[in-house]
N, C-alpha and C. Protein backbone atom coordinates (compact mmCIF):
# COMPACT_ATOMS: atom_id res chain seq x y z
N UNK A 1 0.84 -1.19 0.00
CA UNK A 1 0.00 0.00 0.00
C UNK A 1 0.87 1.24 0.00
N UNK A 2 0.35 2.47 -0.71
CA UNK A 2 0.83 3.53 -0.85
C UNK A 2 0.96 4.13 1.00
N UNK A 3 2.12 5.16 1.05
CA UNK A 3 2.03 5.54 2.58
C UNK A 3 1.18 7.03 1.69
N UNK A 4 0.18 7.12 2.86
CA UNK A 4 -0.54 8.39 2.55
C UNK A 4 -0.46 9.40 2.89
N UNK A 5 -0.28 10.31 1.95
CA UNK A 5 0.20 12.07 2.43
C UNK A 5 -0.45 13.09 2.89
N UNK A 6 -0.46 14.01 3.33
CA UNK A 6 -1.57 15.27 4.15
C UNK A 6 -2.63 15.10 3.07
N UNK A 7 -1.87 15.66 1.26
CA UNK A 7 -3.28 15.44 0.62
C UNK A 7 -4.05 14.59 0.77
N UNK A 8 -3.95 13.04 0.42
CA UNK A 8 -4.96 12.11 0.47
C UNK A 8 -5.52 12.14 2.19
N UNK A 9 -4.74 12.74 2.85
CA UNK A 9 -5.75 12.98 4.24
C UNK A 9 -6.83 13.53 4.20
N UNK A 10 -6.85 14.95 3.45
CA UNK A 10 -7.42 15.79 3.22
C UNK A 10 -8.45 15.55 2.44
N UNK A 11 -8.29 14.50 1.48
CA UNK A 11 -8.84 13.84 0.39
C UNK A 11 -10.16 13.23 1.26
N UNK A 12 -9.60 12.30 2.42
CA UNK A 12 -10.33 11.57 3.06
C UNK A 12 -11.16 11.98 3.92
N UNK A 13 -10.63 13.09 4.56
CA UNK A 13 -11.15 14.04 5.31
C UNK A 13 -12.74 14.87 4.96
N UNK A 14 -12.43 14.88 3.88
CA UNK A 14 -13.28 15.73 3.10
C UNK A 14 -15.07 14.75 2.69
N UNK A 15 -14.46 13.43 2.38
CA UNK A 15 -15.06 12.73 2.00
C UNK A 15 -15.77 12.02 3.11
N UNK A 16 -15.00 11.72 4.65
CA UNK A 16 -15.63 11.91 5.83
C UNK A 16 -17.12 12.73 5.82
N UNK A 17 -16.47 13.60 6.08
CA UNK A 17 -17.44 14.88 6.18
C UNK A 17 -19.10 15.08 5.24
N UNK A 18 -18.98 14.57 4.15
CA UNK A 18 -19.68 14.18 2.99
C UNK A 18 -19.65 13.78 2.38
N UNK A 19 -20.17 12.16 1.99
CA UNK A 19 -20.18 11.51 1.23
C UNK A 19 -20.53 11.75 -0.19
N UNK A 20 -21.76 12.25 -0.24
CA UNK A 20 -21.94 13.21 -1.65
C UNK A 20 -21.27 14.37 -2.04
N UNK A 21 -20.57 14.59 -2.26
CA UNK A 21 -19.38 15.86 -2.17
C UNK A 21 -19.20 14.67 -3.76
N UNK A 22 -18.78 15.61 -4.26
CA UNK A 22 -18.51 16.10 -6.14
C UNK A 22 -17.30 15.87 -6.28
N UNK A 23 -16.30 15.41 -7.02
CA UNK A 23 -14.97 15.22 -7.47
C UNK A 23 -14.44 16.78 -7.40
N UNK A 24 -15.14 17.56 -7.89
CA UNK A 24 -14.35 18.97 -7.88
C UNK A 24 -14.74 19.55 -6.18
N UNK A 25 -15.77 18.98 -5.73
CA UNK A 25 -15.82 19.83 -3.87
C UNK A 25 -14.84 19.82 -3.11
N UNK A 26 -14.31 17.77 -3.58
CA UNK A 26 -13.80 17.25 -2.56
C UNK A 26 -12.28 18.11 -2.86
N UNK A 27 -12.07 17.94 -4.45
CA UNK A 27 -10.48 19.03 -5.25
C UNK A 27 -10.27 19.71 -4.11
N UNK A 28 -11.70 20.61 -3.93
CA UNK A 28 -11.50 22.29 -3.50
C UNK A 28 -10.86 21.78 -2.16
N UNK A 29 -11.41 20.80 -1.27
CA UNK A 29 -11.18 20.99 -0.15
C UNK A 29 -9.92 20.45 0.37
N UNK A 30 -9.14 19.78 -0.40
CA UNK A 30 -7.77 18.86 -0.61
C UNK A 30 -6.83 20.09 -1.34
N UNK A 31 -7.14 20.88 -2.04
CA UNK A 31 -6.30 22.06 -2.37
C UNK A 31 -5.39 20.99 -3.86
N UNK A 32 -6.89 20.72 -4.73
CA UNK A 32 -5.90 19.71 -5.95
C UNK A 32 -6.93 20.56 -6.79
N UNK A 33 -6.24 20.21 -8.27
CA UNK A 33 -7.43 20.10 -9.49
C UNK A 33 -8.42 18.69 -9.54
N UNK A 34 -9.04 19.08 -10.75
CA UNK A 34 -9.91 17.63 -10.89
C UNK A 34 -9.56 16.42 -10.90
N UNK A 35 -8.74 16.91 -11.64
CA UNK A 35 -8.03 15.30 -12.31
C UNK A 35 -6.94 14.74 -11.14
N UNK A 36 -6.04 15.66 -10.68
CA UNK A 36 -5.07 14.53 -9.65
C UNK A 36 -6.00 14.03 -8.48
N UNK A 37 -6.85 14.88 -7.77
CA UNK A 37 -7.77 14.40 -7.26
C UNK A 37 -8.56 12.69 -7.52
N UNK A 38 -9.47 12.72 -8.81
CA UNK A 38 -9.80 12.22 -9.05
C UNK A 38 -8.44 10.82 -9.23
N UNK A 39 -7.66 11.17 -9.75
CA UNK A 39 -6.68 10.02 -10.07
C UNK A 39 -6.17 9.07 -8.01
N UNK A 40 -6.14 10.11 -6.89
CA UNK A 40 -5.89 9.81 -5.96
C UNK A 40 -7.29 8.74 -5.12
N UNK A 41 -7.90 9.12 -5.41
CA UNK A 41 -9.33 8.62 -5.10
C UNK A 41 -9.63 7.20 -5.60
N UNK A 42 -9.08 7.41 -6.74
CA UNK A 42 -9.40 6.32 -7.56
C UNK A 42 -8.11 5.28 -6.85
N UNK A 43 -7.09 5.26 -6.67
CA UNK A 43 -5.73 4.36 -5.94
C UNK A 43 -6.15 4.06 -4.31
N UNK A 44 -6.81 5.41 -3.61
CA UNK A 44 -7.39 5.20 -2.85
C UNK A 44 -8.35 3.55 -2.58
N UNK A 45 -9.46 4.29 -3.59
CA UNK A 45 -10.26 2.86 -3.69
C UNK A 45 -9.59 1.44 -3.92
N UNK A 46 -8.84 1.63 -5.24
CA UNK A 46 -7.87 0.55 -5.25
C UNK A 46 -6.74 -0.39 -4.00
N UNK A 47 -6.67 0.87 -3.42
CA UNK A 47 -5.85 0.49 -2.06
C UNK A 47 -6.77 0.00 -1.19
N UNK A 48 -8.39 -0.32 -1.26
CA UNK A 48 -9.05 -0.55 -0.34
C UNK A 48 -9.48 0.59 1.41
N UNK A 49 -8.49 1.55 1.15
CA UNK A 49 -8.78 2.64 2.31
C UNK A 49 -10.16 3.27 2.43
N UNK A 50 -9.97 3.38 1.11
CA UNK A 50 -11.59 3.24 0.51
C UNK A 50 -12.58 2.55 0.81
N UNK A 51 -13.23 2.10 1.69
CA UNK A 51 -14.15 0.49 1.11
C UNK A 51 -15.53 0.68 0.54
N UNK A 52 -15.75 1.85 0.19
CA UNK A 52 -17.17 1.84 -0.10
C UNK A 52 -17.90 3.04 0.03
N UNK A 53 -19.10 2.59 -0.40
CA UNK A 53 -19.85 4.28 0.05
C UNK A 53 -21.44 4.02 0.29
N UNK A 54 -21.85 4.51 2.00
CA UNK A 54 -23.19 4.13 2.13
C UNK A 54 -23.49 5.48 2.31
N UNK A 55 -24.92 5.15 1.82
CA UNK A 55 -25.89 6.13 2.04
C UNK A 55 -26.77 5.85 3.75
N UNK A 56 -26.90 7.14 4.33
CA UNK A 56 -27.58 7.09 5.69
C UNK A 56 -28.58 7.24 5.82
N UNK A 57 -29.66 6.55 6.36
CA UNK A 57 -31.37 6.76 6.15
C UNK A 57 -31.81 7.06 7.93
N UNK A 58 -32.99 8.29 7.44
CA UNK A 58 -32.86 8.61 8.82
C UNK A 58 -34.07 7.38 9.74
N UNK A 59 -33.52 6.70 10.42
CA UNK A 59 -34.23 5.66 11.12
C UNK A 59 -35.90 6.35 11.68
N UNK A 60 -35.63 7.46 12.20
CA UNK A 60 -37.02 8.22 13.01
C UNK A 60 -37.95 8.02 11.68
N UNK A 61 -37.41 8.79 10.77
CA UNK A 61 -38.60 8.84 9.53
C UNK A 61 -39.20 7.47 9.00
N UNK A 62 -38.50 6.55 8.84
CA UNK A 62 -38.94 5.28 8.26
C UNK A 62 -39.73 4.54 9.78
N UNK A 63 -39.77 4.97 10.77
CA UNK A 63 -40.39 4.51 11.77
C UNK A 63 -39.61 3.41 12.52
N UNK A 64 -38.42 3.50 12.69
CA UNK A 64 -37.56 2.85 13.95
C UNK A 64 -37.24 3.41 15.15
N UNK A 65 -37.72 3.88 16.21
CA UNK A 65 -37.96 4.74 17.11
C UNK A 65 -37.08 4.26 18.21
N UNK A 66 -36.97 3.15 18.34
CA UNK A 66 -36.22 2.45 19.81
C UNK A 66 -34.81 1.70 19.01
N UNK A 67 -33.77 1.88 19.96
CA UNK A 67 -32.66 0.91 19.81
C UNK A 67 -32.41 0.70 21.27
N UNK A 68 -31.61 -0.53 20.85
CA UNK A 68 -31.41 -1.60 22.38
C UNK A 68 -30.02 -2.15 22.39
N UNK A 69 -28.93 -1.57 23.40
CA UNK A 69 -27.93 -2.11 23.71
C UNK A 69 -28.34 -4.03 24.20
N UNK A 70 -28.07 -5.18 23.50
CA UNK A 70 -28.01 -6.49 24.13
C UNK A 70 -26.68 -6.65 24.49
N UNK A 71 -26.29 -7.23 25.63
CA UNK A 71 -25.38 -7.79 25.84
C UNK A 71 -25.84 -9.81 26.13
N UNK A 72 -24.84 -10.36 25.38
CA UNK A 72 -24.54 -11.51 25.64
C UNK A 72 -23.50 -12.47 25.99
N UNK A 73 -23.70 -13.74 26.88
CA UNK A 73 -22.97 -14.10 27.58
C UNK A 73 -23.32 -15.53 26.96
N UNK A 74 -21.93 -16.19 26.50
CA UNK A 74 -22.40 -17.56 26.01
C UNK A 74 -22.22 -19.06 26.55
N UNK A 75 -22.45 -19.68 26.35
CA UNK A 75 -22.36 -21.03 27.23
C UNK A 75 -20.99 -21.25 27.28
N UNK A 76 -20.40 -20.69 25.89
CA UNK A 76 -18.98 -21.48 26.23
C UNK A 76 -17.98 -20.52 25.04
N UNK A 77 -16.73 -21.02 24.78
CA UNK A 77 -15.92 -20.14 24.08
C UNK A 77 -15.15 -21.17 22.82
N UNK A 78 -15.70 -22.00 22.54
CA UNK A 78 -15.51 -23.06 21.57
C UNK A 78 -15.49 -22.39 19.77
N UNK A 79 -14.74 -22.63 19.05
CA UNK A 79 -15.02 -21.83 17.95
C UNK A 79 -16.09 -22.25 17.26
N UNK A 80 -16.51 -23.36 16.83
CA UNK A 80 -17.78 -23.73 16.39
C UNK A 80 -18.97 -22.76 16.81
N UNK A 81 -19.24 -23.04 18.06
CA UNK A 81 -19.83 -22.12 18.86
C UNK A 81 -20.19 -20.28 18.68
N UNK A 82 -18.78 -20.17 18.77
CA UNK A 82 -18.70 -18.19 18.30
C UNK A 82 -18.97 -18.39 16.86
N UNK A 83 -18.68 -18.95 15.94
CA UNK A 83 -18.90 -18.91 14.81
C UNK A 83 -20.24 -19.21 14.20
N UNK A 84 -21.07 -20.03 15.06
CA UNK A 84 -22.40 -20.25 14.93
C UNK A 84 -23.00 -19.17 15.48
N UNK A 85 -23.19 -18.43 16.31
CA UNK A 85 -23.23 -17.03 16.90
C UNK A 85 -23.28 -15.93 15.78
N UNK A 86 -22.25 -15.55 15.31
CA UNK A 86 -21.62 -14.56 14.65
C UNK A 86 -22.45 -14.96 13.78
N UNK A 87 -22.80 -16.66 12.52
CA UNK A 87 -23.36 -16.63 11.35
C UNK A 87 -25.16 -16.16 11.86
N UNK A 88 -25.31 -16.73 12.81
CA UNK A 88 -27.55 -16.49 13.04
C UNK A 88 -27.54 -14.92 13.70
N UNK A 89 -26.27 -13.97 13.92
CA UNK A 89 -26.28 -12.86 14.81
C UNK A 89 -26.19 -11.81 13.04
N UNK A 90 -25.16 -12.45 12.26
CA UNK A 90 -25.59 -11.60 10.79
C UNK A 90 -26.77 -12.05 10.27
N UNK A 91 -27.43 -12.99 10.16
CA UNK A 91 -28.32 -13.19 9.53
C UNK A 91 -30.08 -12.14 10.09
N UNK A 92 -29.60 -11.98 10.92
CA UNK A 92 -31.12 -10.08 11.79
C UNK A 92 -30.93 -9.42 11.24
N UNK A 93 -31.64 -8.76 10.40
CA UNK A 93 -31.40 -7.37 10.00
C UNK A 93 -31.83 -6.16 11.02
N UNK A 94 -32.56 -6.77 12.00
CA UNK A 94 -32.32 -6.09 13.11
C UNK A 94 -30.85 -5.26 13.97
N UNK A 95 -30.61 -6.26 13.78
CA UNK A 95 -29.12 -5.71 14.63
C UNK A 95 -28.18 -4.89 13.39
N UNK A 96 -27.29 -3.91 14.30
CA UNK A 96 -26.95 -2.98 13.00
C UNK A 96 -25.67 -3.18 13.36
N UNK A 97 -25.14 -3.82 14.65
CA UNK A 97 -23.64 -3.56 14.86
C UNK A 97 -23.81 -5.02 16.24
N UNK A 98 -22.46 -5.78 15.72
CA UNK A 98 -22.70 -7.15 16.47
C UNK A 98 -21.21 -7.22 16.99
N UNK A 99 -21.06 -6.84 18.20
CA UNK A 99 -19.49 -6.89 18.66
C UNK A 99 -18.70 -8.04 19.73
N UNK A 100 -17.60 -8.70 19.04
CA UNK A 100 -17.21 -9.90 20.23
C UNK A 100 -16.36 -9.20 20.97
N UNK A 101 -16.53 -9.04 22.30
CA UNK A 101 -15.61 -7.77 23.58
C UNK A 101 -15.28 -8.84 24.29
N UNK A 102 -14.11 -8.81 25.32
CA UNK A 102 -13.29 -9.29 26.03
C UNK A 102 -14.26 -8.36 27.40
N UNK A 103 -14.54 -9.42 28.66
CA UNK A 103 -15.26 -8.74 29.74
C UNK A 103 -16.42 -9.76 30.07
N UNK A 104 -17.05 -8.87 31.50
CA UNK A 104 -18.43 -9.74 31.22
C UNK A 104 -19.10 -10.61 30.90
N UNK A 105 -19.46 -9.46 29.61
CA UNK A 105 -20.00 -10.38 28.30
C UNK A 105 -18.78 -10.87 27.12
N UNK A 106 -19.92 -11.54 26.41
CA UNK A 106 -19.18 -11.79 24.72
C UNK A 106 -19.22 -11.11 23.97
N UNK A 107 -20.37 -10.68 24.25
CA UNK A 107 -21.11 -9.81 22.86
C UNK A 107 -21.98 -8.93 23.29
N UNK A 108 -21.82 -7.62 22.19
CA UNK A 108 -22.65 -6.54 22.48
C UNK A 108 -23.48 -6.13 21.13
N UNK A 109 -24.47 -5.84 21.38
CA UNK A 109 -25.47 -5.89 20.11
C UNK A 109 -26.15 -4.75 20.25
N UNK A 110 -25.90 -4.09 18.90
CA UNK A 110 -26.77 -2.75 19.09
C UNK A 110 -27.88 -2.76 17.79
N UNK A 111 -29.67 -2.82 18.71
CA UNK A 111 -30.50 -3.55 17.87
C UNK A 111 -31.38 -2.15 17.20
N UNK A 112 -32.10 -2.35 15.95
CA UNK A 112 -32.80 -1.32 15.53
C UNK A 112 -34.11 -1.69 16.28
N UNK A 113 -35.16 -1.15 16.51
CA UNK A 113 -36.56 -1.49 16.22
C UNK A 113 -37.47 -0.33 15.94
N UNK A 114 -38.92 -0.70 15.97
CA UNK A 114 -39.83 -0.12 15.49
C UNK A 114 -40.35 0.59 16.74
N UNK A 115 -40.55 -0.23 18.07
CA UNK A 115 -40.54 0.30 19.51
C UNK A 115 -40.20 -0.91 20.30
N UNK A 116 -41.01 -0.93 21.60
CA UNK A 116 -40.84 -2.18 22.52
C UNK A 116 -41.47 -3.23 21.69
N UNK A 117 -42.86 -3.63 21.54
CA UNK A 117 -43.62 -4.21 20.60
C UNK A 117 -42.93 -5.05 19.94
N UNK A 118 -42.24 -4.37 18.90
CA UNK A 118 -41.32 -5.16 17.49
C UNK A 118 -40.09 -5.34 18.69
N UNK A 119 -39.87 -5.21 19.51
CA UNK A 119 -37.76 -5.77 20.24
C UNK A 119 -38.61 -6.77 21.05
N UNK A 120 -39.70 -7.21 21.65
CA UNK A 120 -40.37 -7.91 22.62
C UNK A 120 -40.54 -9.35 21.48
N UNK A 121 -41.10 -9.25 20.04
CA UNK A 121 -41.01 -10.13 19.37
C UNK A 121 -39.83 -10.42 18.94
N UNK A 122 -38.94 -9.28 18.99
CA UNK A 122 -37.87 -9.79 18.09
C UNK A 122 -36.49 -10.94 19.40
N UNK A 123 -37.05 -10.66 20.74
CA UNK A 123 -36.54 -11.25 21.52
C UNK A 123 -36.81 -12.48 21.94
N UNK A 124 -38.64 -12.71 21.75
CA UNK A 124 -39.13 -13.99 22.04
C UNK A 124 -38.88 -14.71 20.76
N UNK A 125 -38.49 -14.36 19.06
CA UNK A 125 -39.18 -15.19 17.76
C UNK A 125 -37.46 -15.44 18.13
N UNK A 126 -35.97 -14.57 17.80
CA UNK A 126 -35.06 -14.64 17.47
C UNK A 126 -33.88 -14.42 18.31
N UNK A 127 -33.58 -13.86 19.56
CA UNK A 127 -32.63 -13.39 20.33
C UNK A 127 -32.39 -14.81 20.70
N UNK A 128 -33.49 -15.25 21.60
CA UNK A 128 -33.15 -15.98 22.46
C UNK A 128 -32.89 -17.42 22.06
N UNK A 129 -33.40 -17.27 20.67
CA UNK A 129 -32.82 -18.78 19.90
C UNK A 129 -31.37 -18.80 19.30
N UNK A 130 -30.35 -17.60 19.28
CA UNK A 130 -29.51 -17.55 19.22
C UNK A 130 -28.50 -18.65 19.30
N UNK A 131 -27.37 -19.55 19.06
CA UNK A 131 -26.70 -20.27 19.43
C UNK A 131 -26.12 -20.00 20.81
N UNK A 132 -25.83 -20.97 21.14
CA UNK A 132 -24.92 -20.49 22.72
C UNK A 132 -25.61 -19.99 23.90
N UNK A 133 -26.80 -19.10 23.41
CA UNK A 133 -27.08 -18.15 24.58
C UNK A 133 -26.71 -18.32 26.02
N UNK A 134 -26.56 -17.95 27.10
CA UNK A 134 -26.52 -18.15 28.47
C UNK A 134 -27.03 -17.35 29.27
N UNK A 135 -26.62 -16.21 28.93
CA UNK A 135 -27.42 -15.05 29.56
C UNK A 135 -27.24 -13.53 28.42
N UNK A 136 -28.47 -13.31 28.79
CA UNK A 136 -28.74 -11.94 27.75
C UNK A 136 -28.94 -10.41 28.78
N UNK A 137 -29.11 -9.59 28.87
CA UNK A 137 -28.94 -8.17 29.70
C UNK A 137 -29.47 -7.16 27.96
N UNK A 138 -30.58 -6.65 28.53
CA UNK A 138 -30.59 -5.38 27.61
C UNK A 138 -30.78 -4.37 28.19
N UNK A 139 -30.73 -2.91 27.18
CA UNK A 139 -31.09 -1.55 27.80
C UNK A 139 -31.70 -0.77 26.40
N UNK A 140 -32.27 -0.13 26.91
CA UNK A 140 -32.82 0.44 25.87
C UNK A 140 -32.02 1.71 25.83
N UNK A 141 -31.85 2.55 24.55
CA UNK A 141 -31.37 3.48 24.53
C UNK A 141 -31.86 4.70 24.15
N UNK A 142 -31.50 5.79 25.43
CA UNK A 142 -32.44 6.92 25.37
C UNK A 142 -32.26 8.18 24.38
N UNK A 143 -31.26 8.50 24.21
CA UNK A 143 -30.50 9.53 23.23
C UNK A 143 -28.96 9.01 22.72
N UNK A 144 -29.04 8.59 21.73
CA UNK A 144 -28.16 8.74 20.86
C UNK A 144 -27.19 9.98 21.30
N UNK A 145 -26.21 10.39 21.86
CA UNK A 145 -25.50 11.44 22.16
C UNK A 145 -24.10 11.85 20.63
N UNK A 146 -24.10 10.83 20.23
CA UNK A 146 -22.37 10.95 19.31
C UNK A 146 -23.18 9.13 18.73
N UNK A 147 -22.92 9.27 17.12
CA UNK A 147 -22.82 8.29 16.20
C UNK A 147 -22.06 8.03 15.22
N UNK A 148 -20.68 8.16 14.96
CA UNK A 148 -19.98 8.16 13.94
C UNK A 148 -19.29 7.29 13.58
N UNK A 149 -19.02 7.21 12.42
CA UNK A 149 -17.81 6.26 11.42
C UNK A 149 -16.30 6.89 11.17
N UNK A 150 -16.79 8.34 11.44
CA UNK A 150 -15.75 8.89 10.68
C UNK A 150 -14.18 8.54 11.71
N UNK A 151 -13.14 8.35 10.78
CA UNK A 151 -11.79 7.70 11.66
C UNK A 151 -11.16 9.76 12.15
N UNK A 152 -10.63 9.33 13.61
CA UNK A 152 -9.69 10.89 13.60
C UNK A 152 -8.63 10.50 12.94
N UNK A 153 -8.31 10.90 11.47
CA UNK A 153 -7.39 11.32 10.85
C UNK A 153 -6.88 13.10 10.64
């Protein structure tokens, strides 16, 4: 991999900040023309630093009102096991972020829903059939305070 310079920081930086940002916005804000820009972006991607580009949907509007910190604790630490976990824990489209932590727990799960209603089914149809389970702990979450992707570069 290329070692990356203030520009492509700036590059990245920019692109942080807004994803829809224009080949010539992002120029302006990297202090390039179109084209080296564009040519850096493009090696970028190639280099994988890049990985992609999502679009953000605002959850309130489409009617997802509640999210729920789960924590889980599993019977055991066998790889079969975590790996059976990890495959039925991607398969929710509920859950938006599925983390294996050292502590406590195993796992921390941060769930979407519609309110209590839809997390009450989604706990009796699917949580609790989970592989492994042992013990589960949730919280609901009251304000979102800080949500980001963006890396401090």
């Amino acid at each position: 991999m290329h070692t990356l310079d203030e520009t492509d920081l700036r590059i990245l930086r920019a692109m942080q900040l807004d994803g829809s940002m224009s080949v010539t916005e992002i120029a302006s804000h990297a202090g390039l023309s179109q084209s080296p820009c564009s040519r850096r972006i493009a090696r970028l991607q190639e280099e994988g630093v890049i990985a992609g580009k999502q679009i953000a949907l605002d959850a309130e509007k489409l009617g997802f009102h509640t999210m729920v910190i789960v924590r889980i604790k599993l019977e055991g630490h066998e790889r079969s096991l975590l790996e059976a976990f990890k495959k039925a824990a991607r398969a929710i489209p509920e859950i938006q972020i599925a983390l294996l932590v050292l502590g406590d727990f195993d796992f921390y799960l941060r769930i979407i829903v519609r309110d209590i209603a839809h997390y009450q089914q989604l706990l009796q149809n699917k949580l609790v059939t989970l592989p492994g389970v042992r013990e589960m702990q949730s919280s609901v979450i009251l304000e979102v305070v800080k949500d980001s992707k963006a890396l401090p570069i």
